[in-house]
N, C-alpha and C. Protein backbone atom coordinates (compact mmCIF):
# COMPACT_ATOMS: atom_id res chain seq x y z
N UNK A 1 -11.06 49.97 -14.48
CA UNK A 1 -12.15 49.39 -13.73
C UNK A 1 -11.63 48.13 -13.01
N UNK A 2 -12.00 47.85 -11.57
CA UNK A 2 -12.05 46.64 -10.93
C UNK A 2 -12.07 45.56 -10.88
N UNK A 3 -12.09 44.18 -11.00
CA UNK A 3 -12.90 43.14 -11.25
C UNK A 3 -13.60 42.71 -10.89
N UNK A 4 -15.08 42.39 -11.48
CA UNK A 4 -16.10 41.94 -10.72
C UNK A 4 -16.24 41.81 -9.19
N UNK A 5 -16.34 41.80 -8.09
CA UNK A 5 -16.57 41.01 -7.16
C UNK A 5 -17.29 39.72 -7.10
N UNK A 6 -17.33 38.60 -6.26
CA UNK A 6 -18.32 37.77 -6.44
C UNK A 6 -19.00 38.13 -4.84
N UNK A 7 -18.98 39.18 -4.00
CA UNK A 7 -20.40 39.64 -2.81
C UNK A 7 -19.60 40.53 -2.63
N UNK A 8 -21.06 41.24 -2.43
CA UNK A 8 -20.63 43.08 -1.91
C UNK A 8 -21.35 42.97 -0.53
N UNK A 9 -20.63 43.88 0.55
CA UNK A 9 -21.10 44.09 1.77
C UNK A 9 -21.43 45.78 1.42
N UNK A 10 -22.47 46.42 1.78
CA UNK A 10 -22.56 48.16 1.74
C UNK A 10 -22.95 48.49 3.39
N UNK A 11 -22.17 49.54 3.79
CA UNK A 11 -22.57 49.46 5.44
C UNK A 11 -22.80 51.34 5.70
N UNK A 12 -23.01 51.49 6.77
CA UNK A 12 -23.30 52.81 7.02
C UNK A 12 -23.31 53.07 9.01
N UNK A 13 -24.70 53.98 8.74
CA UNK A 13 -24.22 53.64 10.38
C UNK A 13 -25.81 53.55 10.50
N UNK A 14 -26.89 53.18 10.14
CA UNK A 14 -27.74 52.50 10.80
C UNK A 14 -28.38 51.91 9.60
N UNK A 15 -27.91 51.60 8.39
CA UNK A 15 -28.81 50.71 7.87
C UNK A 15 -29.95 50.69 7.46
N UNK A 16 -30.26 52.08 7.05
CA UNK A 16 -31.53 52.55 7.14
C UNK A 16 -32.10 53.35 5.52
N UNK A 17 -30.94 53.92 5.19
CA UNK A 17 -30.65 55.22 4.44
C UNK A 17 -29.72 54.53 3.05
N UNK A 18 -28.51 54.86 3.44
CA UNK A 18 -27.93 54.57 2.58
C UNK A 18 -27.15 53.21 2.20
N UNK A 19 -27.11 52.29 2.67
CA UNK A 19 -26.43 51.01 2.31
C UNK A 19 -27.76 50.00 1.78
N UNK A 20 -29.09 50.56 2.84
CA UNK A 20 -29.69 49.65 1.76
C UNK A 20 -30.06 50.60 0.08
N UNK A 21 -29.96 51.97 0.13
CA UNK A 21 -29.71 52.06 -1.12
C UNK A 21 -28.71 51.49 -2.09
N UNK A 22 -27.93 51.26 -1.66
CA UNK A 22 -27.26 50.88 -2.18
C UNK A 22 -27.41 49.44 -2.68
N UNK A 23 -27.68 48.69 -1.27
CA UNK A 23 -27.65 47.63 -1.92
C UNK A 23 -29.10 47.01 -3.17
N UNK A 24 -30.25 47.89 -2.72
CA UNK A 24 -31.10 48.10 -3.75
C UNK A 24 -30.25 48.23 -5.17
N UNK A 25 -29.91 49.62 -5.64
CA UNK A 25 -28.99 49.68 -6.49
C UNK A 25 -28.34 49.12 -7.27
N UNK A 26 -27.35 48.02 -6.37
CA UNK A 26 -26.35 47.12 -6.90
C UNK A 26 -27.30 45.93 -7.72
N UNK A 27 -28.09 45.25 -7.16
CA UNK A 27 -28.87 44.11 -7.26
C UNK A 27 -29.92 44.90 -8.43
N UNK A 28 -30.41 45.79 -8.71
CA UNK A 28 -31.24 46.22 -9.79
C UNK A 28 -30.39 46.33 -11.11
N UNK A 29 -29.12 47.08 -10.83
CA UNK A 29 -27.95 47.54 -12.41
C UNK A 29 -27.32 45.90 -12.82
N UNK A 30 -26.73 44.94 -11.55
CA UNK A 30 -25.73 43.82 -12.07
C UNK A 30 -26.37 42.72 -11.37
N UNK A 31 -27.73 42.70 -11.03
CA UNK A 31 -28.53 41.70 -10.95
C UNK A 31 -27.77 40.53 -10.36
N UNK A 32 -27.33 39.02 -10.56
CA UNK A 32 -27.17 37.95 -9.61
C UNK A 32 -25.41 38.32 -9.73
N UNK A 33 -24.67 39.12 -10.52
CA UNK A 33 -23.35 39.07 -10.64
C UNK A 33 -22.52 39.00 -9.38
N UNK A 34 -23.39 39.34 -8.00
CA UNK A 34 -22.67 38.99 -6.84
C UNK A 34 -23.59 38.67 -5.64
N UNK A 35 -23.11 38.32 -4.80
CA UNK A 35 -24.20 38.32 -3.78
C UNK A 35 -24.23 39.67 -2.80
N UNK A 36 -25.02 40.29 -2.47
CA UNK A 36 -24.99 41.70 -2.30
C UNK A 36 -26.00 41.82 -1.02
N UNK A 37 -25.22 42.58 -0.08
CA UNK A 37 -25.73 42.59 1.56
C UNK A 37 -25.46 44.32 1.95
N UNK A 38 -26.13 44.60 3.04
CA UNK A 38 -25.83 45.73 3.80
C UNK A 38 -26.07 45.80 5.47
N UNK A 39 -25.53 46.42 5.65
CA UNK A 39 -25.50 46.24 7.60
C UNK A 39 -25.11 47.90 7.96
N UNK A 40 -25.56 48.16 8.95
CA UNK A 40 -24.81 49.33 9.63
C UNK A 40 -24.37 48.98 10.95
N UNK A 41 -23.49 50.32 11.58
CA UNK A 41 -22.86 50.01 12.80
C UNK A 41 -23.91 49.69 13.44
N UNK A 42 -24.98 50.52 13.59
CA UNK A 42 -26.26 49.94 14.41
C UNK A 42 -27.60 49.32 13.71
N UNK A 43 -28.07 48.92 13.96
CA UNK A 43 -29.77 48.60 13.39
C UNK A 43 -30.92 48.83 14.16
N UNK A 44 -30.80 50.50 14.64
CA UNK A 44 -31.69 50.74 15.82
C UNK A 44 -32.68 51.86 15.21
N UNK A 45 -33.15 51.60 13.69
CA UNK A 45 -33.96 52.12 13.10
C UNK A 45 -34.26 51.31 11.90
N UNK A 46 -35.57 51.56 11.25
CA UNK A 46 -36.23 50.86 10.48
C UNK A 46 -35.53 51.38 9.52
N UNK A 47 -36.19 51.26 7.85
CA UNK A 47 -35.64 51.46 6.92
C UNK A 47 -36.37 52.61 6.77
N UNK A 48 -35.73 53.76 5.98
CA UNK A 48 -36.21 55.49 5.79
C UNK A 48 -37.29 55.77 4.84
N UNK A 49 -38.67 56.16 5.34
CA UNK A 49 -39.46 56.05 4.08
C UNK A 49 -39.23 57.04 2.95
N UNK A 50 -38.06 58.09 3.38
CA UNK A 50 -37.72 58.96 2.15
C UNK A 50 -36.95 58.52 1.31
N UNK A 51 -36.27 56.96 1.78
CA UNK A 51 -35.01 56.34 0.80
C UNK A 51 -36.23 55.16 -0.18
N UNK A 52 -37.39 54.90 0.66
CA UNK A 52 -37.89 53.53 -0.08
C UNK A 52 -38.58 54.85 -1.45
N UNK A 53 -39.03 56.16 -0.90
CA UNK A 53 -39.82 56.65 -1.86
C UNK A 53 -38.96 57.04 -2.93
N UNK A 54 -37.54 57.09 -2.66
CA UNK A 54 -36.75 57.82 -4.04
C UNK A 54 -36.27 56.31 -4.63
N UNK A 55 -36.48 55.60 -3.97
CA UNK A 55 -35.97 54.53 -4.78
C UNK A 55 -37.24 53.88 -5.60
N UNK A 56 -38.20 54.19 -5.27
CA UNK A 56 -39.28 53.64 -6.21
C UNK A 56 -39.69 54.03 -7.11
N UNK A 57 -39.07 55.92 -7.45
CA UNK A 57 -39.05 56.42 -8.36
C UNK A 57 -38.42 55.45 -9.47
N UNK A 58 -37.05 54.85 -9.61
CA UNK A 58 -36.26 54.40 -10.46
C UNK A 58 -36.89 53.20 -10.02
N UNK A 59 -37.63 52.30 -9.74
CA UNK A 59 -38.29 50.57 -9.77
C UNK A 59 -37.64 49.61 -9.12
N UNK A 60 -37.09 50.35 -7.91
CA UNK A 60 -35.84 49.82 -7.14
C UNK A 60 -36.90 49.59 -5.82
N UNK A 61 -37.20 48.33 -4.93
CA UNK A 61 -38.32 48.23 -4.09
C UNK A 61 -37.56 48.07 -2.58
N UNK A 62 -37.98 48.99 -1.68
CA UNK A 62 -37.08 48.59 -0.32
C UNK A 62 -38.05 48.34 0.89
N UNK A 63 -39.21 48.41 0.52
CA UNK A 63 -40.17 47.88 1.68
C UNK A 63 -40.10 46.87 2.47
N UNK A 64 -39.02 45.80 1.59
CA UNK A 64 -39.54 44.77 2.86
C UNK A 64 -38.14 44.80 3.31
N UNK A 65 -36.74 45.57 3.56
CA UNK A 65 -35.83 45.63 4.10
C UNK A 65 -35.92 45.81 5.31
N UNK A 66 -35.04 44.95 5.95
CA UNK A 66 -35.05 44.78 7.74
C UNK A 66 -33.49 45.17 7.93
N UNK A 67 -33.68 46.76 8.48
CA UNK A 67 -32.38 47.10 9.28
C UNK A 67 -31.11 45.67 9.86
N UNK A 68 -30.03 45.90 10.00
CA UNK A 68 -29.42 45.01 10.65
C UNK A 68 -28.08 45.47 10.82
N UNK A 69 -27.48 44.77 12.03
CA UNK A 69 -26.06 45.71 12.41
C UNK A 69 -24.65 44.65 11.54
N UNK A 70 -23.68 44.84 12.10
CA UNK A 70 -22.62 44.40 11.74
C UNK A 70 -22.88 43.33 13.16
N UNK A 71 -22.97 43.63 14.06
CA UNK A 71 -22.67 42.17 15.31
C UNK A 71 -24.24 41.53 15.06
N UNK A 72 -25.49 41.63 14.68
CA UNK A 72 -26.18 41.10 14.08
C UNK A 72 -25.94 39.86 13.04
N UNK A 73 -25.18 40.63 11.84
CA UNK A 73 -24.93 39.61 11.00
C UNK A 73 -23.77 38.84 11.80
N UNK A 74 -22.88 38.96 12.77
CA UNK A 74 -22.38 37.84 13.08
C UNK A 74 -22.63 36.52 13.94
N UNK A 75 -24.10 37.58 15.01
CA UNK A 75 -24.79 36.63 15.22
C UNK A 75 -25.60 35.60 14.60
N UNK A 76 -26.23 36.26 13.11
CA UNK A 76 -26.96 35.15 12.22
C UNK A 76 -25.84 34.35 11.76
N UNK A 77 -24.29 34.14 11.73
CA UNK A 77 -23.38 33.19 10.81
C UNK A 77 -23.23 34.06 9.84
N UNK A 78 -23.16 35.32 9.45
CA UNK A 78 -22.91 35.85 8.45
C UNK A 78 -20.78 36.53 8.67
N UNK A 79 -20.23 35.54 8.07
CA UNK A 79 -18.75 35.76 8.19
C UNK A 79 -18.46 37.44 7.40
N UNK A 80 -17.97 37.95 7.78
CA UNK A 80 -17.39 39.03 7.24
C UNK A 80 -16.22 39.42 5.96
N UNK A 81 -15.50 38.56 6.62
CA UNK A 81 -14.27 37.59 6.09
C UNK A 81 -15.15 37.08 4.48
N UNK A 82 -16.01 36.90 4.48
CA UNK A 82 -17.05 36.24 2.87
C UNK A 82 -17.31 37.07 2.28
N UNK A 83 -17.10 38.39 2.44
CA UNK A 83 -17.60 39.29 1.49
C UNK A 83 -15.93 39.55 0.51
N UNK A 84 -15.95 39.78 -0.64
CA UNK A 84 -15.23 40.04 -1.43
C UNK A 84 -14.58 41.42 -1.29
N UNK A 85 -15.67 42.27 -0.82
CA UNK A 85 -15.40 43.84 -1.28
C UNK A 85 -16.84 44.09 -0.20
N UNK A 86 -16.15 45.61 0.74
CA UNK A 86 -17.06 45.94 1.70
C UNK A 86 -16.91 47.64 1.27
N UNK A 87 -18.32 48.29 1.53
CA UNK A 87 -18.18 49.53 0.76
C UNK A 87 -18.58 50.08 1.60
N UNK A 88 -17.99 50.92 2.32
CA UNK A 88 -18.54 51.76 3.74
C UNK A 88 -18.89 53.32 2.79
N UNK A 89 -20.34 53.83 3.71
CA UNK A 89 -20.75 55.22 2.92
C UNK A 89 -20.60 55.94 3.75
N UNK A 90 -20.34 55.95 5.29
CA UNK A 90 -20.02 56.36 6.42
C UNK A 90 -18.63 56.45 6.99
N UNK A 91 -17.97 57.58 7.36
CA UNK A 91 -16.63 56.97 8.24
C UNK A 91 -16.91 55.87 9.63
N UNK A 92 -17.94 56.39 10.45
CA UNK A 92 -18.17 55.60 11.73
C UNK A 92 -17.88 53.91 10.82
N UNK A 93 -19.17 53.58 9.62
CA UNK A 93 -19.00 52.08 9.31
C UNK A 93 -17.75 51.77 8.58
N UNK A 94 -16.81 52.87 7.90
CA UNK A 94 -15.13 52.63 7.76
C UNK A 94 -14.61 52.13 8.67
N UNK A 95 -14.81 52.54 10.28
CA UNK A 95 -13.56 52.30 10.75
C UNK A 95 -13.92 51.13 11.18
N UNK A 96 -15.55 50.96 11.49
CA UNK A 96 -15.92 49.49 11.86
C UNK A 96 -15.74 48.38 11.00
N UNK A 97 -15.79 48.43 10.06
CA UNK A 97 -15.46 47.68 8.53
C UNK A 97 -13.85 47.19 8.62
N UNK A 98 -12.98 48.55 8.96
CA UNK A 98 -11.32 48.21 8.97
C UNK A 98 -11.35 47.42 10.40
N UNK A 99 -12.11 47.44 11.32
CA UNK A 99 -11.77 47.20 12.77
C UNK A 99 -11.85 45.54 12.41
N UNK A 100 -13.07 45.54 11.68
CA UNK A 100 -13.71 43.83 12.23
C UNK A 100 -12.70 42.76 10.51
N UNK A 101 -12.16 43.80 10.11
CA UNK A 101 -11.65 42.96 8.95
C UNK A 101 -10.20 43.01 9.01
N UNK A 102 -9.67 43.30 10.08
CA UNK A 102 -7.79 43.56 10.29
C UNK A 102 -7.07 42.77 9.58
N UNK A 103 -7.73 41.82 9.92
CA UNK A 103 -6.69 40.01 10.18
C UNK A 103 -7.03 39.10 8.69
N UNK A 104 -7.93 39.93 8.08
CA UNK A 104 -9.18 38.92 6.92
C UNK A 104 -9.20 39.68 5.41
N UNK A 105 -9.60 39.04 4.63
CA UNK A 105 -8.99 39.65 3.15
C UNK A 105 -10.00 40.51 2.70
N UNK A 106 -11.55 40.64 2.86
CA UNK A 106 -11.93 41.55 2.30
C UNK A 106 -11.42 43.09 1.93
N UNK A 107 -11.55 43.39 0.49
CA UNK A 107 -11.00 44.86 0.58
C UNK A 107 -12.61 45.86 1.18
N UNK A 108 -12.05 46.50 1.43
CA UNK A 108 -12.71 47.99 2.42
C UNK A 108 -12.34 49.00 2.03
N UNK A 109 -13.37 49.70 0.81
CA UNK A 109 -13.41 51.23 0.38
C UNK A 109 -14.14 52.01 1.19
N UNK A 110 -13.88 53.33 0.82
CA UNK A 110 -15.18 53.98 1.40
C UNK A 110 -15.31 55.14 -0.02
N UNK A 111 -16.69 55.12 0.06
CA UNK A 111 -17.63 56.13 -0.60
C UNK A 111 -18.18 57.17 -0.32
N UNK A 112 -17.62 58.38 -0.34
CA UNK A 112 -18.33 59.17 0.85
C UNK A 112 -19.62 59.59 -0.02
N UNK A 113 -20.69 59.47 0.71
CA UNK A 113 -21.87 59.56 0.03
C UNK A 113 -22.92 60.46 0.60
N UNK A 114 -23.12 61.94 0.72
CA UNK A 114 -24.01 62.93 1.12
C UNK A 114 -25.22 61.80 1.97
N UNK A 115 -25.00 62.18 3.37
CA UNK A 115 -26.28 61.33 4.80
C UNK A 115 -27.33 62.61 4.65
N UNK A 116 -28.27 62.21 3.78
CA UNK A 116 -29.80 62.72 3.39
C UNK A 116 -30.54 63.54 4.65
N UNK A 117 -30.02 62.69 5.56
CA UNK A 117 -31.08 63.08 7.19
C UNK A 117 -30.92 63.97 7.25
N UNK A 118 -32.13 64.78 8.00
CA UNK A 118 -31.34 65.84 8.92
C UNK A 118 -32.24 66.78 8.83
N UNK A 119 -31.83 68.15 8.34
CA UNK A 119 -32.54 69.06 8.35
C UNK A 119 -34.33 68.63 7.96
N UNK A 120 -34.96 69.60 8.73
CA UNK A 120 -36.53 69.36 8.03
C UNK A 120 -36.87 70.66 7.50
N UNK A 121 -36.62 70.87 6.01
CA UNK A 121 -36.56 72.18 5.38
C UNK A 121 -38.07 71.61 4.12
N UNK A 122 -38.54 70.96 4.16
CA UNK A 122 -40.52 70.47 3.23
C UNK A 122 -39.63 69.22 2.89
N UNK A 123 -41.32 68.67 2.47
CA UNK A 123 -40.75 67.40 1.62
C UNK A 123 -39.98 67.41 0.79
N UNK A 124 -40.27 68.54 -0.41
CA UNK A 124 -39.39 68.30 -1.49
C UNK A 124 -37.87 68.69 -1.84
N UNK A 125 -37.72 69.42 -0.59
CA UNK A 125 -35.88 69.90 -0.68
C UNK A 125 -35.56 68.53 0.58
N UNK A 126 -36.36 67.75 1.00
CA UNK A 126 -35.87 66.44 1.69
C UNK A 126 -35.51 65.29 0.32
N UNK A 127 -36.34 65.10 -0.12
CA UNK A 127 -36.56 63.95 -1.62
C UNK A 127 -35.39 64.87 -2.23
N UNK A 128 -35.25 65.74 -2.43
CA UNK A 128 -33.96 66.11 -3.11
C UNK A 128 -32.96 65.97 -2.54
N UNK A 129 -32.57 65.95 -1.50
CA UNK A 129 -31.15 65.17 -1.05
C UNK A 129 -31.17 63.94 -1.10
N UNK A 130 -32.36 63.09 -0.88
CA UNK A 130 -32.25 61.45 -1.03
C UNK A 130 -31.73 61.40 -2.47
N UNK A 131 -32.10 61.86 -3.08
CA UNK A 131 -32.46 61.54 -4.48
C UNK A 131 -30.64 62.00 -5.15
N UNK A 132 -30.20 62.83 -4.61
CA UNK A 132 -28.79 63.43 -4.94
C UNK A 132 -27.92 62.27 -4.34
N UNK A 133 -28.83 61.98 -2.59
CA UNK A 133 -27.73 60.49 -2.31
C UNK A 133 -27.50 59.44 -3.10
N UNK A 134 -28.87 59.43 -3.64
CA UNK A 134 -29.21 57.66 -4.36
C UNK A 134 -28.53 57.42 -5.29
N UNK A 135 -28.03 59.46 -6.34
CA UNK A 135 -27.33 58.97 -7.58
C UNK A 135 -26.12 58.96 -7.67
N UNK A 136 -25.49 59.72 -5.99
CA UNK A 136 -24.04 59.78 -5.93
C UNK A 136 -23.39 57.95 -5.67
N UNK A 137 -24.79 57.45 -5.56
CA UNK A 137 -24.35 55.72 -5.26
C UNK A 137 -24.42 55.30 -6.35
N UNK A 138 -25.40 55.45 -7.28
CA UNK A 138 -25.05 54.94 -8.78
C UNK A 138 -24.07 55.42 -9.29
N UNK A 139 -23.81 57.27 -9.48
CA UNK A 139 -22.68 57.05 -10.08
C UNK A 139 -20.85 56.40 -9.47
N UNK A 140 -21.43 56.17 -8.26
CA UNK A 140 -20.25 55.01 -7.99
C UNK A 140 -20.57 53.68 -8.34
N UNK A 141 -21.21 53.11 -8.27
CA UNK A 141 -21.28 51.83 -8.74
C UNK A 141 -20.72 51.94 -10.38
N UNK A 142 -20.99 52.73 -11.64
CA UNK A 142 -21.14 52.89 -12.30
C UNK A 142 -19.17 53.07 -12.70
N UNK A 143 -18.91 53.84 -12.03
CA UNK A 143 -17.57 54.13 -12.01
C UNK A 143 -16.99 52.99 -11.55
N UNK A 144 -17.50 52.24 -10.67
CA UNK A 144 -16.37 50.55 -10.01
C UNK A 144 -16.91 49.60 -10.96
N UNK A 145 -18.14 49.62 -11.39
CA UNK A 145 -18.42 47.80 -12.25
C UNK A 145 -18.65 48.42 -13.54
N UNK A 146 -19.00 49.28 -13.36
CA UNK A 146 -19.19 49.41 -15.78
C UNK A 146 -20.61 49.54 -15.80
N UNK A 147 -20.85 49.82 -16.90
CA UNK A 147 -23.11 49.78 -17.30
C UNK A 147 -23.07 48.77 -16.49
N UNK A 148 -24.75 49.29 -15.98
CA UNK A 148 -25.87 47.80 -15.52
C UNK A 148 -25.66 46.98 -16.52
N UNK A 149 -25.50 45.69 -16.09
CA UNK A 149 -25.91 44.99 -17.10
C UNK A 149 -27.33 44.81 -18.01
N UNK A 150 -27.19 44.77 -19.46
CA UNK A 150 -28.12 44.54 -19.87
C UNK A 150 -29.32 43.71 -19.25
N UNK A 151 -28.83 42.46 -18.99
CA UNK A 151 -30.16 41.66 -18.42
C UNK A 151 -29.50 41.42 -17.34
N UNK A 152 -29.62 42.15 -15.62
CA UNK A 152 -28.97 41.56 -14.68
C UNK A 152 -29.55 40.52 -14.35
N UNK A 153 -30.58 40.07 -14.07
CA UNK A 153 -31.14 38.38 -13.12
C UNK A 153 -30.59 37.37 -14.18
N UNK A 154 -29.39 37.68 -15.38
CA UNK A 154 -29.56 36.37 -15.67
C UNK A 154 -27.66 35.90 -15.71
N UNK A 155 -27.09 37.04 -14.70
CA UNK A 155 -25.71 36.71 -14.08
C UNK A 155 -25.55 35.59 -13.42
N UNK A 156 -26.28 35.22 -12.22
CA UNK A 156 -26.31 33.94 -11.26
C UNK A 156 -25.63 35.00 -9.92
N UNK A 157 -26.42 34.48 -8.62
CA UNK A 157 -25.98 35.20 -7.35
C UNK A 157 -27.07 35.31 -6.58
N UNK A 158 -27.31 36.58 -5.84
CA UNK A 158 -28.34 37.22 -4.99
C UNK A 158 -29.13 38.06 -5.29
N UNK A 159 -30.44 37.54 -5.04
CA UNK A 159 -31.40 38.41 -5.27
C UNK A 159 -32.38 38.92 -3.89
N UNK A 160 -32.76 39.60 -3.55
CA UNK A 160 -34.01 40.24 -2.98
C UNK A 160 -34.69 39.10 -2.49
């Protein structure tokens, strides 16, 4: 296993789907243990109401998440270069992740993580691919940091 990070970046390609699952995720299992963000290449969609509904199954809340890109966060002052560890679930946000971090120390994995969208085959074979996405992200998290922590909010870091 890895060592801790102290901030996780999770990216994708719109920020919508899977990085804020993720970053839901991270912040619910290891609570303040890092400071924990997500961005995609674009932010030209809201957040997915099939990702907020599978995540509320498990008490994970994404309603009030606001899409946001990678040149976004550099417009708010958000350095890139500050994240510890950047976890792309997308190739498009891999190569953008390796592009904007050449010169700068963050490490940059990628996760390939089943993109839920797409077909419209009913609700419930839709919620079943979210739901297959959501746990192929836990069981990575699970595999890089170890159990949730017992009591995550009482690590110190970022919260919601």
């Amino acid at each position: 296993m890895d060592p801790f990070p102290d901030s996780v970046l999770f990216c994708c390609d719109h920020n919508s789907v899977r990085s804020p699952m993720a970053e839901g995720l991270m912040k619910r299992m290891y609570g303040h243990a890092a400071y924990v963000q997500s961005a995609g290449v674009r932010s030209d969609r809201e957040i997915d109401g099939f990702a907020i509904a599978v995540c509320r199954e498990i008490g994970i809340e994404l309603e009030r998440h606001r899409t946001r890109s990678f040149d976004e966060m550099e417009e708010w002052g958000d350095d890139l270069a500050g994240f510890g560890l950047v976890v792309a679930l997308s190739p498009a946000s891999q190569r953008r992740a390796l592009e904007l971090t050449r010169t700068r120390d963050p490490e940059v994995v990628y996760w390939p993580v089943l993109d839920p969208v797409g077909l419209d085959d009913g609700r419930e074979a839709i919620l079943q691919r979210y739901r297959i996405a959501r746990d192929q992200i836990r069981d990575r998290l699970i595999a890089r940091f170890g159990p949730p922590h017992a009591n995550p909010n009482e690590t110190g870091g970022d919260e919601r």
